[in-house]
C-alpha atoms as a PDB file:
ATOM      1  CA  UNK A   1     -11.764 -28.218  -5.357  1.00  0.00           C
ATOM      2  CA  UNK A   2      -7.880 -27.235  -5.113  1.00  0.00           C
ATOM      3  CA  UNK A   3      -6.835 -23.851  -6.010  1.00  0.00           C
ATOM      4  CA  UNK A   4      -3.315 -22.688  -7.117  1.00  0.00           C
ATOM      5  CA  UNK A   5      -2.473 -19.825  -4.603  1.00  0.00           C
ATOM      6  CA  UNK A   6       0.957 -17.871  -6.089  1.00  0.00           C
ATOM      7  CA  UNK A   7       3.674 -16.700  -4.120  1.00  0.00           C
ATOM      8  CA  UNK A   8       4.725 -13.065  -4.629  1.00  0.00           C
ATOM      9  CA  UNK A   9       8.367 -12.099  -3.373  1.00  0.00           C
ATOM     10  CA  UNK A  10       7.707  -8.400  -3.701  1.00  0.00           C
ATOM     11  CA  UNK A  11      11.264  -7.200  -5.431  1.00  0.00           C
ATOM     12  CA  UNK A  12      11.193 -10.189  -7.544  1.00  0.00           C
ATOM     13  CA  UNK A  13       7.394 -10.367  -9.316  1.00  0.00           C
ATOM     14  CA  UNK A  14       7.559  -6.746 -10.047  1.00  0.00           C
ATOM     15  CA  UNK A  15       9.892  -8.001 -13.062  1.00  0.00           C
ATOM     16  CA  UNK A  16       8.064  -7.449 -16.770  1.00  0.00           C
ATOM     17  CA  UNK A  17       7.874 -11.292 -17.566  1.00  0.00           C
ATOM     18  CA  UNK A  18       4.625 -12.480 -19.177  1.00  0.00           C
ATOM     19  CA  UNK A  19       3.863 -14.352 -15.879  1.00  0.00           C
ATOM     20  CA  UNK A  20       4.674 -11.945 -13.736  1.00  0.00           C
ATOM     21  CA  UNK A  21       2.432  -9.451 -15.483  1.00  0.00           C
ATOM     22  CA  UNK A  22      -0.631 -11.730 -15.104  1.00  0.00           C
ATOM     23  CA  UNK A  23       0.219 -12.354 -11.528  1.00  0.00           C
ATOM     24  CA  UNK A  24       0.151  -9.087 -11.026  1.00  0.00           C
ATOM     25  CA  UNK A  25      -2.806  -7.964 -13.014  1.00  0.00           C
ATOM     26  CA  UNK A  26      -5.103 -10.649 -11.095  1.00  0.00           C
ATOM     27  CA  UNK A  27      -3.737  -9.685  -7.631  1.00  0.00           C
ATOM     28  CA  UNK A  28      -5.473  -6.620  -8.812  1.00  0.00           C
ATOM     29  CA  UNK A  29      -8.714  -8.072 -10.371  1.00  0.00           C
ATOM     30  CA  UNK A  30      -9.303 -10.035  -7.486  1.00  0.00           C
ATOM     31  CA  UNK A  31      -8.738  -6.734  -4.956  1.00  0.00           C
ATOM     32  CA  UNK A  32     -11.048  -4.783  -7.066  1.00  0.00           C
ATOM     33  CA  UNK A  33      -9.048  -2.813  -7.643  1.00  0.00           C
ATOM     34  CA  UNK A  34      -7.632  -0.325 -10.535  1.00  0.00           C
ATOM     35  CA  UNK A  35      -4.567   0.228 -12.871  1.00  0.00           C
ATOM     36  CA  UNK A  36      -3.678  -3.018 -14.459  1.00  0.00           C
ATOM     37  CA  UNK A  37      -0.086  -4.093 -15.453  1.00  0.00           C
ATOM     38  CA  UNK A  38       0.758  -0.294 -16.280  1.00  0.00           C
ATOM     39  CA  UNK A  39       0.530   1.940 -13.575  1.00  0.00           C
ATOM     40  CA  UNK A  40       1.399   4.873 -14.892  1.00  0.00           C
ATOM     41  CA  UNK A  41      -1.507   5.216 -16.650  1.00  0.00           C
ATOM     42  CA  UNK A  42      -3.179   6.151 -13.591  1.00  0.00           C
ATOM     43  CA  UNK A  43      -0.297   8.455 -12.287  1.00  0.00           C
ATOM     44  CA  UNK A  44      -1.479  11.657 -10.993  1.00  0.00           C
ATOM     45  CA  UNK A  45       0.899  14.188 -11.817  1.00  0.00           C
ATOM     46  CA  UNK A  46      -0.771  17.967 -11.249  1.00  0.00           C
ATOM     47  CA  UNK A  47       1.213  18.223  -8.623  1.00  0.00           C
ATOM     48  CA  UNK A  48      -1.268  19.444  -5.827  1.00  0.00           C
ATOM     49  CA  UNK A  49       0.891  20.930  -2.520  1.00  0.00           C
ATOM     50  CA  UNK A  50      -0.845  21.470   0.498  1.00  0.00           C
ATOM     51  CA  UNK A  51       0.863  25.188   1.581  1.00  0.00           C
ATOM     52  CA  UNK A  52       0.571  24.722   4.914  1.00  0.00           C
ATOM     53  CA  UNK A  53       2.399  21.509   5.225  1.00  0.00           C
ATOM     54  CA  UNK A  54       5.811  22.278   3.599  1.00  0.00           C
ATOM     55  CA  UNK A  55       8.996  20.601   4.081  1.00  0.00           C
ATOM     56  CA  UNK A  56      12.270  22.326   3.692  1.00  0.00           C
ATOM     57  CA  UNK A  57      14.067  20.883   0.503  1.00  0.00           C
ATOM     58  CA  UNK A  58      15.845  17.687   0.657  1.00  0.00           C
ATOM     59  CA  UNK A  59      19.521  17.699  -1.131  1.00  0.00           C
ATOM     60  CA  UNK A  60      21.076  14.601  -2.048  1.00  0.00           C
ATOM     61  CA  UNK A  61      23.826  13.628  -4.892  1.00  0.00           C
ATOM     62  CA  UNK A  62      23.936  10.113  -5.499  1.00  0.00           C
ATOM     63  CA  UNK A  63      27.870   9.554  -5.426  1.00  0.00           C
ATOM     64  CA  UNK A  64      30.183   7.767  -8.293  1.00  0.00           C
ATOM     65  CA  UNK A  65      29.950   4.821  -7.285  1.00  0.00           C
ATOM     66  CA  UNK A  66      30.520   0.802  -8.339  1.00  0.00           C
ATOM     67  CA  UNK A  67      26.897  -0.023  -9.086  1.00  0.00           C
ATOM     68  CA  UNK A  68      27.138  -3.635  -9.344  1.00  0.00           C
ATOM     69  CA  UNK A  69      25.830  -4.360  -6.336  1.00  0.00           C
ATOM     70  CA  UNK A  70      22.406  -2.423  -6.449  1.00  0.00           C
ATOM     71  CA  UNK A  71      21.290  -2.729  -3.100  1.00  0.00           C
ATOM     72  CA  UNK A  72      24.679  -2.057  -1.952  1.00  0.00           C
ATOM     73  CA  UNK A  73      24.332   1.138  -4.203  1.00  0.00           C
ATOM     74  CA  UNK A  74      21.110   2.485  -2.988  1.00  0.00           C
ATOM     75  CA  UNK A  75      22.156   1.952   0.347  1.00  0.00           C
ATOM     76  CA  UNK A  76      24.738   4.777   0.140  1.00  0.00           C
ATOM     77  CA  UNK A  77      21.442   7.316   0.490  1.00  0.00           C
ATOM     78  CA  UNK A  78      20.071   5.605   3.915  1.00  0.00           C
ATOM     79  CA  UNK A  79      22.186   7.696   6.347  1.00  0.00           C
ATOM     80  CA  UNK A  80      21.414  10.924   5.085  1.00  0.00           C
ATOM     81  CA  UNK A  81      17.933  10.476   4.442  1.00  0.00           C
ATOM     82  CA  UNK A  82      17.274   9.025   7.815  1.00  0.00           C
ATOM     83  CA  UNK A  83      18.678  11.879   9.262  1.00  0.00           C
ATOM     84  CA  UNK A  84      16.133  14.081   7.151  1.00  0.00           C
ATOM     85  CA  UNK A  85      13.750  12.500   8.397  1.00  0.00           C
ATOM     86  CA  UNK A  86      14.422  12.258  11.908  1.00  0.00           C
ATOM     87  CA  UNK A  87      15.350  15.962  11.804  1.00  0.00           C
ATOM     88  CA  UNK A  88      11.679  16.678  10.804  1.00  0.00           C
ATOM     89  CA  UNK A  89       9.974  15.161  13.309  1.00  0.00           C
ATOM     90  CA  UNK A  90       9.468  11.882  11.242  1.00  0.00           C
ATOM     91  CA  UNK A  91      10.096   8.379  13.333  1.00  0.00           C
ATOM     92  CA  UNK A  92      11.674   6.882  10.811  1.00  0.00           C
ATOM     93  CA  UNK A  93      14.093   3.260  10.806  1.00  0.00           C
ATOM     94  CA  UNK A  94      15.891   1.122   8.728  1.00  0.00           C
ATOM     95  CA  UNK A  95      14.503  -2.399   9.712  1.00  0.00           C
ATOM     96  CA  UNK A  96      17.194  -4.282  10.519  1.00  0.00           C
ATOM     97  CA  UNK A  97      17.161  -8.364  10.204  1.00  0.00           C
ATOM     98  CA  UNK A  98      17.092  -8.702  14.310  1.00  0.00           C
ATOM     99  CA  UNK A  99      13.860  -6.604  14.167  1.00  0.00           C
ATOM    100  CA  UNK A 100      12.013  -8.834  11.668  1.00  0.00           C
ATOM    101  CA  UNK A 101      10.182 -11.842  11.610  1.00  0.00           C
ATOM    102  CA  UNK A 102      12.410 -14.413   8.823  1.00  0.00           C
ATOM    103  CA  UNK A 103      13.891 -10.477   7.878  1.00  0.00           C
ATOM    104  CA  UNK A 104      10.377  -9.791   6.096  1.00  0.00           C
ATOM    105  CA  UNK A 105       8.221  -6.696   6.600  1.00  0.00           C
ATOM    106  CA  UNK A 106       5.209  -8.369   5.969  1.00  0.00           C
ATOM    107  CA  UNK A 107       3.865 -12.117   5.265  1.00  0.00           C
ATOM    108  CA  UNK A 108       0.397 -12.551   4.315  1.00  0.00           C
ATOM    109  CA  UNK A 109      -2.197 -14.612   2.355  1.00  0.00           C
ATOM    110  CA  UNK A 110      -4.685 -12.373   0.645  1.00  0.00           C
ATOM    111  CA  UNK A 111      -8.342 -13.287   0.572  1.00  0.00           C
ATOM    112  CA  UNK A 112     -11.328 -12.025  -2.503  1.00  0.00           C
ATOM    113  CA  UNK A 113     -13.603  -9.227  -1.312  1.00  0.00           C
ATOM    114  CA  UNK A 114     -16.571  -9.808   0.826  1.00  0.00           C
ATOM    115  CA  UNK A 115     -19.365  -8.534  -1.200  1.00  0.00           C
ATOM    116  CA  UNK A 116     -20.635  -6.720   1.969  1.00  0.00           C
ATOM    117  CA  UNK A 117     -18.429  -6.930   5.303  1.00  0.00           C
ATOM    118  CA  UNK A 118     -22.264  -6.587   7.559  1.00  0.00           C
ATOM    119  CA  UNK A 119     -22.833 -10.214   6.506  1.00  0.00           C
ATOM    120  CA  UNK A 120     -20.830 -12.873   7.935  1.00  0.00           C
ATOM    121  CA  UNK A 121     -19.063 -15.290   5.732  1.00  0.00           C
ATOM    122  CA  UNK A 122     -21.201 -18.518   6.806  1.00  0.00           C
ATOM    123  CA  UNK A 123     -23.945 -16.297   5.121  1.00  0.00           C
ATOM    124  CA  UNK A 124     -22.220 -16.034   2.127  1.00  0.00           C
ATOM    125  CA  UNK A 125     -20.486 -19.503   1.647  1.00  0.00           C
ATOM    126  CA  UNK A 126     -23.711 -20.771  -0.410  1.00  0.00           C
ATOM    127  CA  UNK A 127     -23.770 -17.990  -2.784  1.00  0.00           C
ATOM    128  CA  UNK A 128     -19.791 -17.830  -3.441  1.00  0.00           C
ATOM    129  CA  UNK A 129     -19.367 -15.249  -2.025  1.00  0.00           C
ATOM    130  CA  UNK A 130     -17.269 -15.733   0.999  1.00  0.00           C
ATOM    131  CA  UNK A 131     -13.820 -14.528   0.594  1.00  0.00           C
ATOM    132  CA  UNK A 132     -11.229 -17.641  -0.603  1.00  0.00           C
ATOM    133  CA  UNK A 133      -7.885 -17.425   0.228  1.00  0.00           C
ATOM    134  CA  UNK A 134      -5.534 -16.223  -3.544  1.00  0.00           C
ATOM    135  CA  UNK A 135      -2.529 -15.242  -3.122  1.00  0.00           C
ATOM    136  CA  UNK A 136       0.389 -15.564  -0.738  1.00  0.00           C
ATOM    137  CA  UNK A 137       2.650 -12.008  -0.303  1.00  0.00           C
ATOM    138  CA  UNK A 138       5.795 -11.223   1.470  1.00  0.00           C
ATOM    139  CA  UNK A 139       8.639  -8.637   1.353  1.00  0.00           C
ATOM    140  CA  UNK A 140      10.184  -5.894   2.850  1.00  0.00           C
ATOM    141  CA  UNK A 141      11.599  -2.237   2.132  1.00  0.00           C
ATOM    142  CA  UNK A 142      14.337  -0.128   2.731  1.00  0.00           C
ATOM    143  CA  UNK A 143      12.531   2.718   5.184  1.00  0.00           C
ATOM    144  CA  UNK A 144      10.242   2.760   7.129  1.00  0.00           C
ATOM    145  CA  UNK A 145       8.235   5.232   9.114  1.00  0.00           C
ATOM    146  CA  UNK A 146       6.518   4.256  12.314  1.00  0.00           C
ATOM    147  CA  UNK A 147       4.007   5.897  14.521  1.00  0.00           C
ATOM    148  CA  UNK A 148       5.563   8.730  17.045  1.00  0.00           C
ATOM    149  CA  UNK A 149       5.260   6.678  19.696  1.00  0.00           C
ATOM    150  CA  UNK A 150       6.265   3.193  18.617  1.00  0.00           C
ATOM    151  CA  UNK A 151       9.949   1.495  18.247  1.00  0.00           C
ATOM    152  CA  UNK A 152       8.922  -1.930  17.158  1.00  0.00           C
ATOM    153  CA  UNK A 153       8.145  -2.618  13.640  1.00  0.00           C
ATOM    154  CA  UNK A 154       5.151  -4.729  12.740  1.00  0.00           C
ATOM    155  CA  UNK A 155       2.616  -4.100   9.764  1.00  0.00           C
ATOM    156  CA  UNK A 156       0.947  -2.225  12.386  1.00  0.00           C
ATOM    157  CA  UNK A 157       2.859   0.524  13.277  1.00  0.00           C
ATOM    158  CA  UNK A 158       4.221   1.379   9.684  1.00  0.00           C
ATOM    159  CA  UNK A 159       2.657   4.387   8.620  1.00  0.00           C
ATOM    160  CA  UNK A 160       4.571   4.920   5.530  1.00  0.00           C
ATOM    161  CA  UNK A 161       7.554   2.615   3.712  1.00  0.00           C
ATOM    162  CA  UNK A 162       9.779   4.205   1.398  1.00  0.00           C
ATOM    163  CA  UNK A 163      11.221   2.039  -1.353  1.00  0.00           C
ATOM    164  CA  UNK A 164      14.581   4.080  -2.473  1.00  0.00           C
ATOM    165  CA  UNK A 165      15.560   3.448  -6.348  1.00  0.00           C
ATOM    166  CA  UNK A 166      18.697   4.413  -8.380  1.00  0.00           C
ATOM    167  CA  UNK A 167      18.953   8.013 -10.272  1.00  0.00           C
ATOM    168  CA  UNK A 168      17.482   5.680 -13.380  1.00  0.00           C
ATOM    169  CA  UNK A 169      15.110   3.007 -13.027  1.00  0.00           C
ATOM    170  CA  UNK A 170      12.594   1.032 -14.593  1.00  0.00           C
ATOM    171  CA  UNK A 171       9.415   2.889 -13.592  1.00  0.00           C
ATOM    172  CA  UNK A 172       6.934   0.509 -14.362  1.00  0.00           C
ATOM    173  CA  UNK A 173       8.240  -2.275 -12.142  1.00  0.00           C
ATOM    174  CA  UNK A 174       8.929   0.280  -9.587  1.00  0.00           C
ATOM    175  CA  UNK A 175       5.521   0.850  -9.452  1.00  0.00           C
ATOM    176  CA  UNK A 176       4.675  -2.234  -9.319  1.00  0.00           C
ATOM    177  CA  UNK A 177       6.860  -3.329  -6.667  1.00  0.00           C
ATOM    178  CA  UNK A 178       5.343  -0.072  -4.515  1.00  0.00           C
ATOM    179  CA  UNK A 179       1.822  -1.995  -5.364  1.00  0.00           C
ATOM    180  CA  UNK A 180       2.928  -4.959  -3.796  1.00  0.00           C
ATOM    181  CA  UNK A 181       4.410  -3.393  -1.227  1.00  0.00           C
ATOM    182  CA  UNK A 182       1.125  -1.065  -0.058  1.00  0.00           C
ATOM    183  CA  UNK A 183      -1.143  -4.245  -0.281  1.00  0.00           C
ATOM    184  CA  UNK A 184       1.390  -6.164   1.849  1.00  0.00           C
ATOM    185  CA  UNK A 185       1.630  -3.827   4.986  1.00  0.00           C
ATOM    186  CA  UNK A 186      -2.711  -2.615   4.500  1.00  0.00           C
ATOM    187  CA  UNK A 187      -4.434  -6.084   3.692  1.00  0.00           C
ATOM    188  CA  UNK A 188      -6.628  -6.951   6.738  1.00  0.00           C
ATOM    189  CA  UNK A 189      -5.156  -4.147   8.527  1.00  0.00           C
ATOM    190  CA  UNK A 190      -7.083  -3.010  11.322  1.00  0.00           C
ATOM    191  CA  UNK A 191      -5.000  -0.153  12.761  1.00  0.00           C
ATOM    192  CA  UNK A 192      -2.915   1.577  10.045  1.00  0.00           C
ATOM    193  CA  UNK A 193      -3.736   2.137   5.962  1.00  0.00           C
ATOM    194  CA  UNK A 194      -0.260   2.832   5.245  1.00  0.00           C
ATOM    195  CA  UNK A 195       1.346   4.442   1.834  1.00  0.00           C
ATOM    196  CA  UNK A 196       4.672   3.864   0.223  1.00  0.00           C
ATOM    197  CA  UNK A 197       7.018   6.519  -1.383  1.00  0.00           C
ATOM    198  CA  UNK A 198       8.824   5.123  -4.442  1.00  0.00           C
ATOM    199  CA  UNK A 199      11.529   7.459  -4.976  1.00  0.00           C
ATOM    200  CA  UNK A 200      15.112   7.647  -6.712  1.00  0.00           C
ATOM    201  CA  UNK A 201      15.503  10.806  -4.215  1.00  0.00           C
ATOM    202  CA  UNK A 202      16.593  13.414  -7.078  1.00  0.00           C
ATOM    203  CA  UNK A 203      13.682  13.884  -9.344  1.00  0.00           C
ATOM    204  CA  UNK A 204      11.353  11.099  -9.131  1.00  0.00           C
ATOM    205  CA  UNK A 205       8.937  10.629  -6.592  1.00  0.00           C
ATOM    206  CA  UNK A 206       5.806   8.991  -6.602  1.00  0.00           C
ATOM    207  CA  UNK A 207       3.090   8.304  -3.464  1.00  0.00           C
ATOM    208  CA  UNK A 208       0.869   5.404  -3.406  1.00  0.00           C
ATOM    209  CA  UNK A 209      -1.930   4.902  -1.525  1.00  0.00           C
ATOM    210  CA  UNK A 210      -5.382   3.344  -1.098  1.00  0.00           C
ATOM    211  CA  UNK A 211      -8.263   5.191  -1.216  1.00  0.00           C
ATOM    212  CA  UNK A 212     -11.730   4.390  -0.122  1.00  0.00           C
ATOM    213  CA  UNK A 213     -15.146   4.398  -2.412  1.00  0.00           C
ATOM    214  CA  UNK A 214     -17.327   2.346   0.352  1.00  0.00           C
ATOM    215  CA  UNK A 215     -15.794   0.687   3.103  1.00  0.00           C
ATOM    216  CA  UNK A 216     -18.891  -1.777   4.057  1.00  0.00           C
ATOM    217  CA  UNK A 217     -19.210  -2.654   0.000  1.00  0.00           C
ATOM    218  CA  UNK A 218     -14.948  -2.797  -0.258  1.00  0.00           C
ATOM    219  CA  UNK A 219     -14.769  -0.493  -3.294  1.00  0.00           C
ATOM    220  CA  UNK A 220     -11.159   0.941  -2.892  1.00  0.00           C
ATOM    221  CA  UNK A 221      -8.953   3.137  -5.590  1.00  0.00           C
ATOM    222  CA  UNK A 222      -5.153   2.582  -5.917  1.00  0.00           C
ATOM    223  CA  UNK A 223      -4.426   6.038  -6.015  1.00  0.00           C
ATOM    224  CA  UNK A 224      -0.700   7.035  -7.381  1.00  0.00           C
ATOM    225  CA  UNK A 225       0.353  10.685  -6.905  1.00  0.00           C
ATOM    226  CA  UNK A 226       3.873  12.039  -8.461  1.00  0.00           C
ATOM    227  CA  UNK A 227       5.960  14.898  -8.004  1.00  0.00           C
ATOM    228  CA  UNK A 228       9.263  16.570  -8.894  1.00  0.00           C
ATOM    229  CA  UNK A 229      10.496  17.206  -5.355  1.00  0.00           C
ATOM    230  CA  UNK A 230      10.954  15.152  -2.339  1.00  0.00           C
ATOM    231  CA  UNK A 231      10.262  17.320  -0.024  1.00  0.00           C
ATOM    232  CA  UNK A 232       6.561  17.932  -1.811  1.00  0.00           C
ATOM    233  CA  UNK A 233       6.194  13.896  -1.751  1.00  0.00           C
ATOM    234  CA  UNK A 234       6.999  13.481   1.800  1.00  0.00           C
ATOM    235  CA  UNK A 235       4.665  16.392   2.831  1.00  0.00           C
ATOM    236  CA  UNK A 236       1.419  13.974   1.393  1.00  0.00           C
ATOM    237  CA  UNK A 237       3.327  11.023   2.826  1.00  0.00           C
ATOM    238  CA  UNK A 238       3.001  12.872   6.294  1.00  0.00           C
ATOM    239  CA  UNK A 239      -0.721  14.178   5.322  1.00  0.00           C
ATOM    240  CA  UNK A 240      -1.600  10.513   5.240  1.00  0.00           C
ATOM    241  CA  UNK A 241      -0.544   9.293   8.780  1.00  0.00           C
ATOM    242  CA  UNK A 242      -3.407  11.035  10.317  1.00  0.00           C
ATOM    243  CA  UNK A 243      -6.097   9.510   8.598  1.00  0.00           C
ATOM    244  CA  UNK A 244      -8.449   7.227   9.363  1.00  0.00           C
ATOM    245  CA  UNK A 245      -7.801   3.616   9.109  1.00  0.00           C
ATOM    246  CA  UNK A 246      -9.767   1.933   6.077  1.00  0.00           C
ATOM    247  CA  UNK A 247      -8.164  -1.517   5.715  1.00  0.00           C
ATOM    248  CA  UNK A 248     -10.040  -3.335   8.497  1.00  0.00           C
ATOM    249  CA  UNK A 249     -11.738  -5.972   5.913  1.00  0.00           C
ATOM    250  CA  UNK A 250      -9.556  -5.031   2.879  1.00  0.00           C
ATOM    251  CA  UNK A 251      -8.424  -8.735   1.392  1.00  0.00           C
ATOM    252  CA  UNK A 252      -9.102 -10.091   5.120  1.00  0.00           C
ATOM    253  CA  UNK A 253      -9.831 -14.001   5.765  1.00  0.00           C
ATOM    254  CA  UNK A 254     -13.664 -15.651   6.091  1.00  0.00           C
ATOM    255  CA  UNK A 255     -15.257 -14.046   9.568  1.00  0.00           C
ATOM    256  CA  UNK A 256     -15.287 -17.102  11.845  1.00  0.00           C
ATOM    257  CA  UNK A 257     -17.979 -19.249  12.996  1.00  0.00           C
ATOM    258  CA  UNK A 258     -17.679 -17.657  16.352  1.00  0.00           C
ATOM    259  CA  UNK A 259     -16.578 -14.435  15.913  1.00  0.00           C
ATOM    260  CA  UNK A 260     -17.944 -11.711  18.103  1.00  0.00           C
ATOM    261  CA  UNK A 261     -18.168  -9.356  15.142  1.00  0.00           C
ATOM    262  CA  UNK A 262     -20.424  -6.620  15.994  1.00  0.00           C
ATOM    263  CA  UNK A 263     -24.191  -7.298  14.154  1.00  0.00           C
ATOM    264  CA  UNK A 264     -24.233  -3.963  12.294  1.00  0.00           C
ATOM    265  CA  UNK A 265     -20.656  -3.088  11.244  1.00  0.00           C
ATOM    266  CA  UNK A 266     -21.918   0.242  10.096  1.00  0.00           C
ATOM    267  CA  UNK A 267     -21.526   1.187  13.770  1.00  0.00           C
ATOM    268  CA  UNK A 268     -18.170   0.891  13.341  1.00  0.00           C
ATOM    269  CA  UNK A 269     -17.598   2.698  10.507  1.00  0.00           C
ATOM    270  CA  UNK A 270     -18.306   6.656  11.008  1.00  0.00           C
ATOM    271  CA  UNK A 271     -19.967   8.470   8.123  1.00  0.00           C
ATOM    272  CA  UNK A 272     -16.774  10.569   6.704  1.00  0.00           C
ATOM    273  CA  UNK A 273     -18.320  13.082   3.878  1.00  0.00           C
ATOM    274  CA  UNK A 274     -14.604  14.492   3.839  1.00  0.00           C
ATOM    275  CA  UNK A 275     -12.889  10.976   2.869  1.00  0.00           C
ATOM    276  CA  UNK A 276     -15.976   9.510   0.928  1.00  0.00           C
ATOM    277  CA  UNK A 277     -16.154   6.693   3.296  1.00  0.00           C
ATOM    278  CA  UNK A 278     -19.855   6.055   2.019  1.00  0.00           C
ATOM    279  CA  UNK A 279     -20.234   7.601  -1.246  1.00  0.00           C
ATOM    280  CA  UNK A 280     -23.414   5.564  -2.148  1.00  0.00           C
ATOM    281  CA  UNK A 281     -23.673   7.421  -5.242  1.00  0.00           C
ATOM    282  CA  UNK A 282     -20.262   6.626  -6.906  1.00  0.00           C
ATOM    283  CA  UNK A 283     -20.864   2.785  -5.633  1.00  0.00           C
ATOM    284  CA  UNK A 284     -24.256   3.075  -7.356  1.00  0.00           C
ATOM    285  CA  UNK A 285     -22.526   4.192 -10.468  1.00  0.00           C
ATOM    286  CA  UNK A 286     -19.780   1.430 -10.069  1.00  0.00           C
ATOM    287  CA  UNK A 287     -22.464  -1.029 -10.109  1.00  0.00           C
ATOM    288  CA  UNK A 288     -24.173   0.143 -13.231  1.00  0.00           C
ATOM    289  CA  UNK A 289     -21.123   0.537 -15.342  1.00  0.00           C
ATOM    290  CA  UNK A 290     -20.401  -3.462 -13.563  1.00  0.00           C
ATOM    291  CA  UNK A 291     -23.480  -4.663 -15.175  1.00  0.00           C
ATOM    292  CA  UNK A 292     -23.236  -2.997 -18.641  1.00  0.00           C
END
């Protein structure tokens, strides 16, 4: 059998065409994972601040300016808000085309779910459930934000990418775009789960990032938090470097026939009651409401 796989240009499929909607919405289905075509609907918006992480208050005007060229527009905020950045202790860099591989940030094929990563995928092949190769991803983004100690930019050493917008923009197919974006630099990521910050850098911010349910059974939540001021949204966006990476199987390719992969996975995987790494009891309860 031949399957279709689609190609998804990140700035481009994030447009509201029928298609691109459907495109979208399987990319999802086939990740497990939630929110649909309309993300807002699972926008988080309470707000929460963690005190003792504060960031001073970021001021920016977006200038009168000839807006005909968009990314020529949006461009005009780089500068200063590298210089934030950098000013707070943030590695961040505007990937320039010498830097990148065909000038894209990332360039991947994504694969369906294992059912359970502690089985290898010759185990699974007979039952259908060894992962099969759907959809073919690339793009890039304006900012990015690397580990302290890294100058080179690969999908590896991107903590965070920050996807600057207009004063007005089309939210929905921002956050779309983000989606695309955060799947692009985390599937089969093995040493970063990275976030994006989709942000028009006056009064719109919004942080997505992947959460996990149970790593060995790949139950994930697209998690999409939103607040008022930057500096708030780039105080989670700096939360989230630290954590533990949780993408290691996330849409990864069919173990190999001789891969060394380590008999009982779980080893690998430390029991985190703080993240919910292992929440058997909400992947019980997934599994019920699956079979209803």
């Amino acid at each position: 059998l031949f399957f279709h796989i689609p190609t998804i240009k990140s700035s481009q499929t994030c447009k509201s065409t029928p298609e691109n909607i459907s495109i979208f919405e399987n990319l999802l289905d086939c990740l497990h994972l939630n929110g649909g075509s309309d993300l807002t609907t699972i926008v988080d918006a309470s707000e929460q601040i963690d005190s003792t992480n504060r960031f001073p208050k970021f001021s920016f005007q977006w200038p009168n300016a000839d807006i005909s060229s968009l990314s020529s527009y949006e461009a005009l905020s780089y500068e200063p808000l590298l210089n934030y950045l950098k000013v707070n202790n943030m590695n961040a860099l505007f990937p320039k085309e010498d830097q990148l591989m065909n000038n894209l940030m990332f360039d991947i094929h994504i694969y369906s779910l294992k059912s359970d990563v502690t089985r290898k995928s010759k185990d699974l092949k007979w039952t259908g459930g060894e992962p099969r190769c759907r959809f073919h991803l690339f793009g890039r983004t304006a900012i990015v934000i690397l580990t302290p100690e890294d100058r080179i930019i690969t999908r590896h050493t991107v903590t965070s990418a920050i996807e600057v917008k207009p004063p007005v923009f089309n939210v929905k197919e921002g956050l779309r775009e983000a989606a695309f974006q955060l799947l692009g630099f985390n599937i089969d990521n093995e040493a970063i789960s990275a976030s994006v910050l989709l942000t028009n850098l006056v009064d719109t911010h919004f942080v997505l990032y992947l959460e996990a349910i149970n790593v060995l059974k790949q139950k994930f939540k697209l998690v999409i938090k939103q607040y008022s001021a930057f500096n708030d949204a780039i105080a989670l966006v700096d939360l989230l470097k630290d954590r533990k990476c949780i993408t290691r199987h996330f849409g990864s390719p069919p173990t190999p026939a001789f891969s060394e992969m380590s008999d009982n996975v779980e080893d690998d995987i430390e029991d985190d009651d703080e993240n919910d790494y292992l929440n058997e009891e909400l992947c019980d309860e997934d599994d019920k409401n699956n079979e209803m």
